[in-house]
C-alpha atoms as a PDB file:
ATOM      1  CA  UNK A   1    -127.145  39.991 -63.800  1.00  0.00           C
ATOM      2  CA  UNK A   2    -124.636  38.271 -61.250  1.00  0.00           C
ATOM      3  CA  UNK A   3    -122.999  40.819 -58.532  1.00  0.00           C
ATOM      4  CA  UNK A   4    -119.730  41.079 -59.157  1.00  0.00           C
ATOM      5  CA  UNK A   5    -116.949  42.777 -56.745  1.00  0.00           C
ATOM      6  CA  UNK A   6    -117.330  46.044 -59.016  1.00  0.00           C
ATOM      7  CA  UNK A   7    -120.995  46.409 -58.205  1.00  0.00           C
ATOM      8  CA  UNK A   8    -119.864  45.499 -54.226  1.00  0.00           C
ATOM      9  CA  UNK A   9    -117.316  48.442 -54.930  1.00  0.00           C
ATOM     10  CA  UNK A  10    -119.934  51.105 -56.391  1.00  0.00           C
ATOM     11  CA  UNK A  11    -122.261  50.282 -53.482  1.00  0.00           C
ATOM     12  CA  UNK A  12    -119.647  51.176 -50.556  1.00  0.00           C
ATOM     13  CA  UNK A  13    -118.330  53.999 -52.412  1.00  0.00           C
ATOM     14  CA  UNK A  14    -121.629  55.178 -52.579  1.00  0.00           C
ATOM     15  CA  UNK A  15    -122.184  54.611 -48.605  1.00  0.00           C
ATOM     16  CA  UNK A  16    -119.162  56.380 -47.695  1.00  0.00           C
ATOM     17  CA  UNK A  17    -119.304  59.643 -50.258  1.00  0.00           C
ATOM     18  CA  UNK A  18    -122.968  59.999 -48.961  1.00  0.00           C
ATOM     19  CA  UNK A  19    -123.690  61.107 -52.975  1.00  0.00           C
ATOM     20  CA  UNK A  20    -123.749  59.205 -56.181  1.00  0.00           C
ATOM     21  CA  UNK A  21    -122.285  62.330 -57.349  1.00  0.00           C
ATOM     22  CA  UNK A  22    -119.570  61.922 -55.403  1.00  0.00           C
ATOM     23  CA  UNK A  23    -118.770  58.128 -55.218  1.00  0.00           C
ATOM     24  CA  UNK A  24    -118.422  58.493 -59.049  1.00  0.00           C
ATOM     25  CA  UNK A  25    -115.793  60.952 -59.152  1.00  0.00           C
ATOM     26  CA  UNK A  26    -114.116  58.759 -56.647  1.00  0.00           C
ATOM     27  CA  UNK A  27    -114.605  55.885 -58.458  1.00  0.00           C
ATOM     28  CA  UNK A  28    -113.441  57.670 -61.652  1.00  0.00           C
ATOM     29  CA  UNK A  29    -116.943  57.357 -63.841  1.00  0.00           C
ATOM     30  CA  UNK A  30    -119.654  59.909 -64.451  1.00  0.00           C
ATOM     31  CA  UNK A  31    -122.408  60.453 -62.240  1.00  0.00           C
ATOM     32  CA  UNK A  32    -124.986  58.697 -64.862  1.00  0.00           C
ATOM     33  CA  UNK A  33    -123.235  55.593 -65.120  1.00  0.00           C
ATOM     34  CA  UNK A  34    -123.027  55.146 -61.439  1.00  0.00           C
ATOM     35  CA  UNK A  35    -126.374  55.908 -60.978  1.00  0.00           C
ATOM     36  CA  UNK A  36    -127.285  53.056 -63.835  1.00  0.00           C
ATOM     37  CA  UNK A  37    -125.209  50.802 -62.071  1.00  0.00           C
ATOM     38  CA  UNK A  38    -127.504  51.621 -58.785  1.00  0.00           C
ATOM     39  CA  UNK A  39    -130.526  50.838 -60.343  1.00  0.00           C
ATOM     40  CA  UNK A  40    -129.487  47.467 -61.957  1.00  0.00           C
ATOM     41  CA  UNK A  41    -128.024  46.215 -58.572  1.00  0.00           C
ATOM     42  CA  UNK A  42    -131.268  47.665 -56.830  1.00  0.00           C
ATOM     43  CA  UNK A  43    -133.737  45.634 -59.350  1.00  0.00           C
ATOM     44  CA  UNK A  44    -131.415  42.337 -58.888  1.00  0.00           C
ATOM     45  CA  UNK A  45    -131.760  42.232 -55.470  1.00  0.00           C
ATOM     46  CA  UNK A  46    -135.633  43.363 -55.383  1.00  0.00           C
ATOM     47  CA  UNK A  47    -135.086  46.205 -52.846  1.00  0.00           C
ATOM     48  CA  UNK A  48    -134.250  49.733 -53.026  1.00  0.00           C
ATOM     49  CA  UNK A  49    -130.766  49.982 -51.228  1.00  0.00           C
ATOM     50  CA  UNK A  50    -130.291  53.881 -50.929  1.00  0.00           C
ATOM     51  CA  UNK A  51    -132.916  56.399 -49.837  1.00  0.00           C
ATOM     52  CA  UNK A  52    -133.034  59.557 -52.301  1.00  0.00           C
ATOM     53  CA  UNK A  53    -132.705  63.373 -50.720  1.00  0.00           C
ATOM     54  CA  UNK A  54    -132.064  66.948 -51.331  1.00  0.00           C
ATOM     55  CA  UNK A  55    -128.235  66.442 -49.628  1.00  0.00           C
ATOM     56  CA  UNK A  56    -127.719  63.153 -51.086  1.00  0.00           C
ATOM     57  CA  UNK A  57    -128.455  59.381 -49.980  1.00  0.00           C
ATOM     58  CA  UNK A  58    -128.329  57.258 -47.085  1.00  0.00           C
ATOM     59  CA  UNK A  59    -128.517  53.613 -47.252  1.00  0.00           C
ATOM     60  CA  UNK A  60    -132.018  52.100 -46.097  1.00  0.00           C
ATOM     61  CA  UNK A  61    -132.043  49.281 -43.251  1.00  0.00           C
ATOM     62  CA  UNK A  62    -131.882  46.841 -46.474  1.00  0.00           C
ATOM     63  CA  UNK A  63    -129.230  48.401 -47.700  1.00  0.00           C
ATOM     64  CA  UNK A  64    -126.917  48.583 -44.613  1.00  0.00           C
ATOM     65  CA  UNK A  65    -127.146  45.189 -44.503  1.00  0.00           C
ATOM     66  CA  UNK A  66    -126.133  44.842 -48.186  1.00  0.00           C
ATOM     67  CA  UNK A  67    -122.942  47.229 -47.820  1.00  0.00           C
ATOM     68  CA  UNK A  68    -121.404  45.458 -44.422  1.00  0.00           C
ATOM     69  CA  UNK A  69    -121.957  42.037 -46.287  1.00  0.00           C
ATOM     70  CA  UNK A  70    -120.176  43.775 -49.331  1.00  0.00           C
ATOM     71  CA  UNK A  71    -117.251  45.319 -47.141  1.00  0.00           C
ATOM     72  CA  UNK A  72    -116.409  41.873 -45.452  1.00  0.00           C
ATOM     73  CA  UNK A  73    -116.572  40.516 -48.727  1.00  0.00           C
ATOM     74  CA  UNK A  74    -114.160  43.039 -50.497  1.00  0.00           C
ATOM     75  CA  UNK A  75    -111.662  42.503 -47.979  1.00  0.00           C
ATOM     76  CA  UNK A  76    -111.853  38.647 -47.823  1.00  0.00           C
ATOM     77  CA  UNK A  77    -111.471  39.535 -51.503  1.00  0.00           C
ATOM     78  CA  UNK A  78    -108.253  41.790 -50.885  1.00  0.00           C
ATOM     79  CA  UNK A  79    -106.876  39.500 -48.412  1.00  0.00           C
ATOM     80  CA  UNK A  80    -106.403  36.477 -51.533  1.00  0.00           C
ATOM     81  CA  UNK A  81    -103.204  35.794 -52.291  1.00  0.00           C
ATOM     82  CA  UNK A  82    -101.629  38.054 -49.475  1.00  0.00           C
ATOM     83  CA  UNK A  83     -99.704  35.893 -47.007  1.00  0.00           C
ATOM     84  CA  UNK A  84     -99.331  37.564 -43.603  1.00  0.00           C
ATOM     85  CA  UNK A  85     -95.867  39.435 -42.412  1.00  0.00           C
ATOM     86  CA  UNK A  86     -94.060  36.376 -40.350  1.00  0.00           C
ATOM     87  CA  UNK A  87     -93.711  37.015 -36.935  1.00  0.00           C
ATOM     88  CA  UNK A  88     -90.115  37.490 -35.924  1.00  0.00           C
ATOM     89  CA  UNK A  89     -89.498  34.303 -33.833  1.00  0.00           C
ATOM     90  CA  UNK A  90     -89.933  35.175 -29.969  1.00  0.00           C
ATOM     91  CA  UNK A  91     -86.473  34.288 -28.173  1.00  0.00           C
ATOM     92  CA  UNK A  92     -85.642  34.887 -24.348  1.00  0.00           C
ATOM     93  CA  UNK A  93     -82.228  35.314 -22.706  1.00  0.00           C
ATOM     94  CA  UNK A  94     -81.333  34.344 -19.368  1.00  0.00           C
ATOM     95  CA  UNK A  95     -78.604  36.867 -18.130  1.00  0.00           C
ATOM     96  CA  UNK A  96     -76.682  36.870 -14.793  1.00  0.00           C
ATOM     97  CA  UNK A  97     -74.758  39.378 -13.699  1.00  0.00           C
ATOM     98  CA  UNK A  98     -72.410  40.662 -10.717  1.00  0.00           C
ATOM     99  CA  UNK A  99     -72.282  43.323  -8.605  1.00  0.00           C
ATOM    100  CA  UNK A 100     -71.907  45.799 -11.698  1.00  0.00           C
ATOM    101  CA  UNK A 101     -73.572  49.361 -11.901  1.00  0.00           C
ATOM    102  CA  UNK A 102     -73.470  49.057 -16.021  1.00  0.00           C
ATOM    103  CA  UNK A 103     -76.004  46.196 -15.879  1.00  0.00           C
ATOM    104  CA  UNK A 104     -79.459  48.288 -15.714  1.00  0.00           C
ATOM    105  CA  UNK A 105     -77.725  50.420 -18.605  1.00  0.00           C
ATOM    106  CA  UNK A 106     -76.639  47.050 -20.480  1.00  0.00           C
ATOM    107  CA  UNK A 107     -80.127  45.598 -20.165  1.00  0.00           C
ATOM    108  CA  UNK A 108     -82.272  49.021 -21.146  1.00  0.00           C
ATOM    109  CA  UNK A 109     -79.719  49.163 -24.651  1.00  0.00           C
ATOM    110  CA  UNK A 110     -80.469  45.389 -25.504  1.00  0.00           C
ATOM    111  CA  UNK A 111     -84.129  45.616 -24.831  1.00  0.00           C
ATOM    112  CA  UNK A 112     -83.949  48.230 -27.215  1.00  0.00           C
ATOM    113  CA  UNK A 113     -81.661  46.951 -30.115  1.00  0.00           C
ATOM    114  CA  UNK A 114     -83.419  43.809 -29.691  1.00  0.00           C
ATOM    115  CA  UNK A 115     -87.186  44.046 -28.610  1.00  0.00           C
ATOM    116  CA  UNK A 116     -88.019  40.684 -30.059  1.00  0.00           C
ATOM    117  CA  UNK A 117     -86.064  39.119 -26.990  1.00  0.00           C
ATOM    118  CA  UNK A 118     -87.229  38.553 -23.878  1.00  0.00           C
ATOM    119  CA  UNK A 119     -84.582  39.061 -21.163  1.00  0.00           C
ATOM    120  CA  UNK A 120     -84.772  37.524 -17.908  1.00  0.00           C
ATOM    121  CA  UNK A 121     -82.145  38.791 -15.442  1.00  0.00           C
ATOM    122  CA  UNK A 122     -80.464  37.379 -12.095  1.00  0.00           C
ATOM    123  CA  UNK A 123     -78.389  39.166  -9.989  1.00  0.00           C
ATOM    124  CA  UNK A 124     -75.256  36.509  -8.611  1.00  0.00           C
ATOM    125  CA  UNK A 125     -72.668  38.086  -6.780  1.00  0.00           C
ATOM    126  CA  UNK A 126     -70.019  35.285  -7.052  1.00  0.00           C
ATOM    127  CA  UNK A 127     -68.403  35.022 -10.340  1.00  0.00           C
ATOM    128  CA  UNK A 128     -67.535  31.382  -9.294  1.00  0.00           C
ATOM    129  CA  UNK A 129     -71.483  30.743  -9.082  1.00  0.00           C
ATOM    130  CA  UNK A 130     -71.827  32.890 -12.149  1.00  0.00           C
ATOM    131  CA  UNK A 131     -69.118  30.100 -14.339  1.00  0.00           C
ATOM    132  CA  UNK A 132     -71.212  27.468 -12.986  1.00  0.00           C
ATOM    133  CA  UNK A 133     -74.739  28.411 -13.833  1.00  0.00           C
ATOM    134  CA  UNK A 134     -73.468  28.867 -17.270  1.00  0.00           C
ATOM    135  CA  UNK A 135     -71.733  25.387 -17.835  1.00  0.00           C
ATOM    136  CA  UNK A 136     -74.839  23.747 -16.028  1.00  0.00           C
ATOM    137  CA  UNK A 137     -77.049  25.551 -18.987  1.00  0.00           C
ATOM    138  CA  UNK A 138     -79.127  27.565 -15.783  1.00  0.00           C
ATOM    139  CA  UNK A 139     -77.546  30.710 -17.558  1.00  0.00           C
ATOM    140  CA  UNK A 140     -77.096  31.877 -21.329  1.00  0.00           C
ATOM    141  CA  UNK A 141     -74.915  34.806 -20.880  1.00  0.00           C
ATOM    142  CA  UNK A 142     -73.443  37.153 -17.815  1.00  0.00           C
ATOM    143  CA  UNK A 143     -71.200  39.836 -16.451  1.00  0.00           C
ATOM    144  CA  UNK A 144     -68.588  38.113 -14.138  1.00  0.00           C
ATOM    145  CA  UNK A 145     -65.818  39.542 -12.763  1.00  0.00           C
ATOM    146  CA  UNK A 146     -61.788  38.635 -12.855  1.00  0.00           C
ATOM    147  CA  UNK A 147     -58.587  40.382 -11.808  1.00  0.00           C
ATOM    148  CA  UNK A 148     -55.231  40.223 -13.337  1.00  0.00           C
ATOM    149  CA  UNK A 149     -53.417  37.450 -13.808  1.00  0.00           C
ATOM    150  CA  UNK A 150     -56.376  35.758 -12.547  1.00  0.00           C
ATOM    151  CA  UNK A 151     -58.313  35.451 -15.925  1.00  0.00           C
ATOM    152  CA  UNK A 152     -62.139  33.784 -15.285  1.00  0.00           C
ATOM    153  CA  UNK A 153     -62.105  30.464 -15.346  1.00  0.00           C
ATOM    154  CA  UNK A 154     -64.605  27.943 -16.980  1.00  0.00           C
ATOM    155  CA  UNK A 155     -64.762  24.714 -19.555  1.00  0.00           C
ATOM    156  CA  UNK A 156     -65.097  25.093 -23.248  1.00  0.00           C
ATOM    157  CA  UNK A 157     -68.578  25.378 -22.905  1.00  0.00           C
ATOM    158  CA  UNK A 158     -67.891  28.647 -21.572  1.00  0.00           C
ATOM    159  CA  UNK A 159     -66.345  31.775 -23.545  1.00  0.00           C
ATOM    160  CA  UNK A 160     -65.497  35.286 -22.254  1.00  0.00           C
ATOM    161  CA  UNK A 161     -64.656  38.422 -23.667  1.00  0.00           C
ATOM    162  CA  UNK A 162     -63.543  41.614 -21.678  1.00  0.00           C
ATOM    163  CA  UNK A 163     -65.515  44.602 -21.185  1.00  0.00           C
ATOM    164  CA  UNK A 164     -63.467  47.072 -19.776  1.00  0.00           C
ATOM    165  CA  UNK A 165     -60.241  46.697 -16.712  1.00  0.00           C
ATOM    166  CA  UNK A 166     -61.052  49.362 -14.652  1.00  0.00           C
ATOM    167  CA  UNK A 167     -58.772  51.000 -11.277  1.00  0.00           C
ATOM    168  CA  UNK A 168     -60.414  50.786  -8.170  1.00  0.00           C
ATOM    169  CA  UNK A 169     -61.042  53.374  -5.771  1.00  0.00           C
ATOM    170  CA  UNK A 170     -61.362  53.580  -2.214  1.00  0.00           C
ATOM    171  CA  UNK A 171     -64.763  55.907  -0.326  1.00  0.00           C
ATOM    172  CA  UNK A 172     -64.200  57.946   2.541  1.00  0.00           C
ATOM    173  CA  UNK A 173     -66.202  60.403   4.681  1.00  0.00           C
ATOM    174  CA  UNK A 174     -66.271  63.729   3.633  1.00  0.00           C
ATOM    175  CA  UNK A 175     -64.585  64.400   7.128  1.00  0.00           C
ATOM    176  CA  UNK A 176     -62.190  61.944   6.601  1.00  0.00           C
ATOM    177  CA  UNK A 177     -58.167  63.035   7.414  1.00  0.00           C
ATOM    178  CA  UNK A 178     -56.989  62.000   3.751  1.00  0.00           C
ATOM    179  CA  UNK A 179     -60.547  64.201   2.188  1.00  0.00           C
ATOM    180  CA  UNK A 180     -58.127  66.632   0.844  1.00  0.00           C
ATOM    181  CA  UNK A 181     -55.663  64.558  -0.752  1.00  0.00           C
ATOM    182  CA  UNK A 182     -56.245  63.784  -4.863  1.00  0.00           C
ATOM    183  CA  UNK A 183     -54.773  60.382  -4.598  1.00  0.00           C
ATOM    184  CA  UNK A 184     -54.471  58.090  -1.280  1.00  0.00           C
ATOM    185  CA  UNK A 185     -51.575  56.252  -0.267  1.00  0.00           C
ATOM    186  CA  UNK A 186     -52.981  52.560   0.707  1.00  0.00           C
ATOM    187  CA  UNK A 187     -50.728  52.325   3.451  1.00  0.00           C
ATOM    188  CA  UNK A 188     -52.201  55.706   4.891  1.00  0.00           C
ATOM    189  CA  UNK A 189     -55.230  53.615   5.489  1.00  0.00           C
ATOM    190  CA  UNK A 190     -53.580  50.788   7.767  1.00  0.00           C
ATOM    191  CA  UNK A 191     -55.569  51.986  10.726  1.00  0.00           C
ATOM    192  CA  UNK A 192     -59.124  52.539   9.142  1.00  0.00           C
ATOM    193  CA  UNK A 193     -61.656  50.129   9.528  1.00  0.00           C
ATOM    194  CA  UNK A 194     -62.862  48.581   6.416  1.00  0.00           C
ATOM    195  CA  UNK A 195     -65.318  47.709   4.646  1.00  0.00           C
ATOM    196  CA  UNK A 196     -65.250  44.465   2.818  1.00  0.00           C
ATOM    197  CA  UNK A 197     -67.211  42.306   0.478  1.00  0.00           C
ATOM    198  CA  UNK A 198     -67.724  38.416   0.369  1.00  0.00           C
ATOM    199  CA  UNK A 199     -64.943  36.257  -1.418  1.00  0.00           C
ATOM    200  CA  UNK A 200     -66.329  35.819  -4.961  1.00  0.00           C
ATOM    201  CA  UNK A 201     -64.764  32.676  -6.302  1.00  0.00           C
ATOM    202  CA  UNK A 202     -62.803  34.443  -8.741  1.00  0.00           C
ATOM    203  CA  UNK A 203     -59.809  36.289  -6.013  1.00  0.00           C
ATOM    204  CA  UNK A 204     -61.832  38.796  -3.968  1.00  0.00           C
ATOM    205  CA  UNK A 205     -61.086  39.908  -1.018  1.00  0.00           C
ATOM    206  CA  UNK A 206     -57.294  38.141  -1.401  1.00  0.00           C
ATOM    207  CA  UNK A 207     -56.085  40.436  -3.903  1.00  0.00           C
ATOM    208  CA  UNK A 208     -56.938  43.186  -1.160  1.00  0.00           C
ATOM    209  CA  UNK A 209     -55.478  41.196   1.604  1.00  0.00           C
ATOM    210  CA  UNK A 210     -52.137  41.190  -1.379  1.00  0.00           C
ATOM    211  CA  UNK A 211     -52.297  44.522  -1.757  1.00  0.00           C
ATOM    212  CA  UNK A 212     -52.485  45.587   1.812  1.00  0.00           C
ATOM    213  CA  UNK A 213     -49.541  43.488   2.915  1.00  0.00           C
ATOM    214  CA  UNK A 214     -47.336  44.866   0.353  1.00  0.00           C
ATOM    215  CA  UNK A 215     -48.523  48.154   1.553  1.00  0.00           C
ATOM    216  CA  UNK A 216     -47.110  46.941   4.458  1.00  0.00           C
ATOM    217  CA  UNK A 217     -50.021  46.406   6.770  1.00  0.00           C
ATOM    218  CA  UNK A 218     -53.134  43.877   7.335  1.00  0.00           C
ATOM    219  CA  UNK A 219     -56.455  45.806   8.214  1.00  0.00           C
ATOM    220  CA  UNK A 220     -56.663  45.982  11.564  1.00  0.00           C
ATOM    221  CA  UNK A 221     -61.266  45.760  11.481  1.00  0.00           C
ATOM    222  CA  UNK A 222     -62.620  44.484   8.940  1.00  0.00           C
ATOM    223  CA  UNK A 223     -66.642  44.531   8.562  1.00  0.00           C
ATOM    224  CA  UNK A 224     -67.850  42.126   5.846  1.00  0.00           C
ATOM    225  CA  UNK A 225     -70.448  43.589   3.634  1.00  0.00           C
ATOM    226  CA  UNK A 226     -72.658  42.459   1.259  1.00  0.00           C
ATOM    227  CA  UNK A 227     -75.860  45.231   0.370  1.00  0.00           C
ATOM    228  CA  UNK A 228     -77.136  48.079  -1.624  1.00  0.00           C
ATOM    229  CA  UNK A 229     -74.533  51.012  -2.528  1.00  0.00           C
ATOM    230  CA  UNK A 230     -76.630  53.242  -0.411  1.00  0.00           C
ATOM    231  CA  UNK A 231     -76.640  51.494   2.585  1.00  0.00           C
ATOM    232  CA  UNK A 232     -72.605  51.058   2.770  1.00  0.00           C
ATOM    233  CA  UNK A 233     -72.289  54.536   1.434  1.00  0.00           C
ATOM    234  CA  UNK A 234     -74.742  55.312   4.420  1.00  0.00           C
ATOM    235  CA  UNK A 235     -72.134  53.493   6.649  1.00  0.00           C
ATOM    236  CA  UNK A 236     -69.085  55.003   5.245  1.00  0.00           C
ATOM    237  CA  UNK A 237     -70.736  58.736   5.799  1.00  0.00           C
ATOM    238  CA  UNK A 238     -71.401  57.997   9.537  1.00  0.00           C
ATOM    239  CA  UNK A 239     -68.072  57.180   9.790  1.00  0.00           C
ATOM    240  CA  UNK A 240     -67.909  53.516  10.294  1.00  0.00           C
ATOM    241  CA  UNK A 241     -65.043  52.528   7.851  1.00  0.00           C
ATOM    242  CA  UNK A 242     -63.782  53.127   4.379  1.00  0.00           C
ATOM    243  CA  UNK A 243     -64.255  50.705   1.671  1.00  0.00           C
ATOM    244  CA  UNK A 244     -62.885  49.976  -1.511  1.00  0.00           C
ATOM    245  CA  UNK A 245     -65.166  50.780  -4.537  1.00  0.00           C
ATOM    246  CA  UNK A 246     -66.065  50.820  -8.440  1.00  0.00           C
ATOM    247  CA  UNK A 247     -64.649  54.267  -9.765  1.00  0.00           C
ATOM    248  CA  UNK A 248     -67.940  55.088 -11.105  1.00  0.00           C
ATOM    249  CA  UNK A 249     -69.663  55.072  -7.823  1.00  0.00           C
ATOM    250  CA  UNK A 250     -71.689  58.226  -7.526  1.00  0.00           C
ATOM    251  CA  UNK A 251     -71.069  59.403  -4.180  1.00  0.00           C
ATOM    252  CA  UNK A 252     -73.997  60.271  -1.554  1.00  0.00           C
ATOM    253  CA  UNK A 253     -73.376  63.353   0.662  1.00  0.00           C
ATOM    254  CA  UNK A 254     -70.985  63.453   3.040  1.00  0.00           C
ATOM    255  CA  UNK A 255     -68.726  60.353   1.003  1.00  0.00           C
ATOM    256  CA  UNK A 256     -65.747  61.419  -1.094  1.00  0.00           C
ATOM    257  CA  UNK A 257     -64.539  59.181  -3.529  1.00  0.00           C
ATOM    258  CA  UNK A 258     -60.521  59.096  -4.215  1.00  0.00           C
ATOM    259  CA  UNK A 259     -58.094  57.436  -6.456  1.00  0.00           C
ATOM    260  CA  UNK A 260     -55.539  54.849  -4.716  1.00  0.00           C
ATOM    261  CA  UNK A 261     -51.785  55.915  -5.394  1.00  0.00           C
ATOM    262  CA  UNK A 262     -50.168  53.769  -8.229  1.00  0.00           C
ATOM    263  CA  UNK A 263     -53.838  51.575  -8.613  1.00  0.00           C
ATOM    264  CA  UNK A 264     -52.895  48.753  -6.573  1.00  0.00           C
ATOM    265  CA  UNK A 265     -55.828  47.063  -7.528  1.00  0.00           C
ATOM    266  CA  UNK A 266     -57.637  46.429 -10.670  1.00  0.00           C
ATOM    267  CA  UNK A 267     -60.609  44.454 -11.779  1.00  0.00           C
ATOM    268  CA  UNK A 268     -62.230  43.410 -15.037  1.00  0.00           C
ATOM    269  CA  UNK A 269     -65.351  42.868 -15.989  1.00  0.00           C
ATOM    270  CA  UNK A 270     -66.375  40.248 -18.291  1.00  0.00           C
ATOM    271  CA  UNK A 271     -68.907  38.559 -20.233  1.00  0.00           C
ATOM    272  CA  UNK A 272     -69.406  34.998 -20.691  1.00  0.00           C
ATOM    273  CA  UNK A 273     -71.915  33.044 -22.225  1.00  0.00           C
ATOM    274  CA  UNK A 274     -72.357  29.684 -23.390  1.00  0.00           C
ATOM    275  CA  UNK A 275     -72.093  29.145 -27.774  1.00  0.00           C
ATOM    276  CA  UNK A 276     -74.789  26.888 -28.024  1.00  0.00           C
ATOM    277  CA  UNK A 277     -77.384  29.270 -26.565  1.00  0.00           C
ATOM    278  CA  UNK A 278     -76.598  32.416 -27.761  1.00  0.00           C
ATOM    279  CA  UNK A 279     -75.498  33.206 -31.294  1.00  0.00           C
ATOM    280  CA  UNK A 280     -72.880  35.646 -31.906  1.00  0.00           C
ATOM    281  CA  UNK A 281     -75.268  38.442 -32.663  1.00  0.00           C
ATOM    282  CA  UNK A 282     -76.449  38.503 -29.134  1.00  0.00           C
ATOM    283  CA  UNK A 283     -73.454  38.186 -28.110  1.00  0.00           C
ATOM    284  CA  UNK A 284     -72.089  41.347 -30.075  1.00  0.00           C
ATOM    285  CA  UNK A 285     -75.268  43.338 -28.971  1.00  0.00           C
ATOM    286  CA  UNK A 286     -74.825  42.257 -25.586  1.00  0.00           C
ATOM    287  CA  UNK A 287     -71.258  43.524 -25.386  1.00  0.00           C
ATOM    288  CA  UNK A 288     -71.635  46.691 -27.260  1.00  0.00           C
ATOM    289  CA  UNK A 289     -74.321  47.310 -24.977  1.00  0.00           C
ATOM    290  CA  UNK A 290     -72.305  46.654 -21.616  1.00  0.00           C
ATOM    291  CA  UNK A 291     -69.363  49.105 -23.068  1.00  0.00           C
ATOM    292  CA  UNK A 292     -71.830  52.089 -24.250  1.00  0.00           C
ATOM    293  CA  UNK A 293     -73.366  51.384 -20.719  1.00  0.00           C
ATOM    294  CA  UNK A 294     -69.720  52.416 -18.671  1.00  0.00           C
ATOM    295  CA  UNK A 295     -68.855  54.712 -21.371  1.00  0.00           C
ATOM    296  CA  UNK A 296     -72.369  56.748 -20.072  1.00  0.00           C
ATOM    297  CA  UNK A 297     -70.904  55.501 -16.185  1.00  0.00           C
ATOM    298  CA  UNK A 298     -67.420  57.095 -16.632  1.00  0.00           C
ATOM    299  CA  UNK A 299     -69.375  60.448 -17.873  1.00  0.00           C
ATOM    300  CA  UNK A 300     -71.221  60.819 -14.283  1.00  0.00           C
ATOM    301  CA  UNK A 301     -67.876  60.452 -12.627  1.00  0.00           C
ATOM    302  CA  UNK A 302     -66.039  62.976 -12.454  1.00  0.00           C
ATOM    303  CA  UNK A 303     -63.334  61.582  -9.975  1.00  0.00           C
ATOM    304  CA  UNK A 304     -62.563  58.769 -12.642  1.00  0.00           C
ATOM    305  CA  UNK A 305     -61.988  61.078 -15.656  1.00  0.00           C
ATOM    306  CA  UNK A 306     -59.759  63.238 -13.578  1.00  0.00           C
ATOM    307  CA  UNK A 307     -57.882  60.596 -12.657  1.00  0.00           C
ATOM    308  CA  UNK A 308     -58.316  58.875 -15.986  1.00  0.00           C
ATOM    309  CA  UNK A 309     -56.650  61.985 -17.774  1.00  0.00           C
ATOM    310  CA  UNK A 310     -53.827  61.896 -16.256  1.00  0.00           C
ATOM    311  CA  UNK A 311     -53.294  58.012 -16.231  1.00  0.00           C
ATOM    312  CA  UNK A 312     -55.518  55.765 -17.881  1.00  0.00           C
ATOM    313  CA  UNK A 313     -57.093  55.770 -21.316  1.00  0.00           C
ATOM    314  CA  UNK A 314     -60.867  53.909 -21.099  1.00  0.00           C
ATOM    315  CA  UNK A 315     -59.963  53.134 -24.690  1.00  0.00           C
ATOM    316  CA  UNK A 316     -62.143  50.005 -25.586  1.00  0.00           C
ATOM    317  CA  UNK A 317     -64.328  51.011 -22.354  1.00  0.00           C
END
């Protein structure tokens, strides 16, 4: 007789049931066919292959051999034919991004939606720098930042979209004169010291300087600051100036966060990326993350949706 991938079947079913009993009512025969079978495959290879007992049978040293040779074979066997799943193609994604709390939220939602891509993230605080490490291909996509009538500005290898145009706010200390008031006038603020970042290419800090000097006033100190949230909010609690922030800061203890009367000052955020690095998918993951990402922002701020019911609809946000 020549083995055939039956007989290599009969013999592990027989190994794994532990019984010829068993393996043929697994296999779907009766007991005395399997058991022929056994004895014609144990005469053609001149060995018994299966030691005999009261609880069953256990394969001999010969016939351990015989069963892992079968099982590699059966699978080889199985495998025929069967080309394997493709592999999604690995991609990778160089992101910058400004000073923006919805970045770790943005990045965490695309990892997610799109685990095949491997993300690679710089933080740039200039939005000027941001434009240029895109057009110089350094960049595939980022969060910059513009302010009105002041849209972002970049080549056609560039495109932006807006996230969300948000009010900003000013922080205090808790003990601060104006910690009472729901909305501050700007010009209350003309003899604070303040609190102010770098000039980021794109019209910070002039459209504060604009807005303070049709408040009537030019800040009388001004301490420029560029570090962590906690250390200016640190600052601000000790009592060392006020500063103009995001509306979805979380305050620390002993900082009070407060709407500016009529929002003098607005900012968008945006992203840009470059066409012929990211395709639109991305691109529409990317955004829909950065928007579910403030949506969750605007939800742990309670100052903003107070203020945002009674003036501003995060609509597209």
């Amino acid at each position: 007789m020549e083995l055939e991938l039956r007989h290599l079947r009969v013999l592990c079913a027989i190994a794994d049931a532990g019984s010829v009993g068993r393996a043929a009512a697994q296999l779907g025969y009766s007991q005395p066919a399997v058991s022929t079978q056994l004895r014609r495959i144990e005469r053609h290879l001149g060995e018994p292959l299966f030691e005999r007992g009261t609880s069953g049978v256990r394969p001999t040293r010969y016939g351990a051999e015989v069963v892992a040779q079968a099982r590699d074979v059966l699978a080889r066997a199985d495998a025929i034919g069967h080309r394997p799943a493709a592999e999604r193609p690995h991609r990778s994604l160089r992101v910058a991004a400004t000073n923006s709390p919805m970045l770790s939220g943005t990045v965490s939602r695309v990892r997610t939606r799109l685990p095949e891509l491997s993300l690679a993230v710089t933080s740039v605080y200039a939005s000027s720098r941001i434009v240029e490490l895109l057009e110089e291909g350094a960049e595939d996509i980022a969060v910059a930042a513009d302010y009105p009538g002041m849209e972002l500005r970049h080549s056609s290898a560039v495109r932006h979209r807006g996230i969300v145009t948000e009010p900003t706010f000013v922080a205090l200390p808790s003990r601060h004169r104006l910690r009472q008031c729901a909305q501050v006038q700007l010009a209350d603020l003309a003899e604070d010291a303040w609190f102010v970042t770098p000039d980021d290419g794109a019209g910070w800090p002039g459209v504060f300087y604009d807005a303070c000097a049709t408040a009537g006033f030019t800040p009388v100190t001004v301490h420029e600051f560029l570090g962590d949230q906690t250390q200016l909010q640190s600052m601000i609690a000790d009592g060392l100036g006020v500063s103009l922030v995001q509306p979805t800061l979380r305050p620390i203890p002993h900082v009070v966060v407060k709407p500016l009367v009529g929002s003098p000052l607005w900012c968008r955020y945006v992203l840009a990326w470059r066409p012929e690095a990211v395709t639109e998918d991305v691109v529409e993951t990317v955004f829909r993350a950065a928007t579910a990402a403030y949506r969750d922002l605007v939800a742990q701020a309670p100052h903003l949706r107070t203020w945002a019911s009674r003036t501003w609809s995060a609509a597209g946000a």
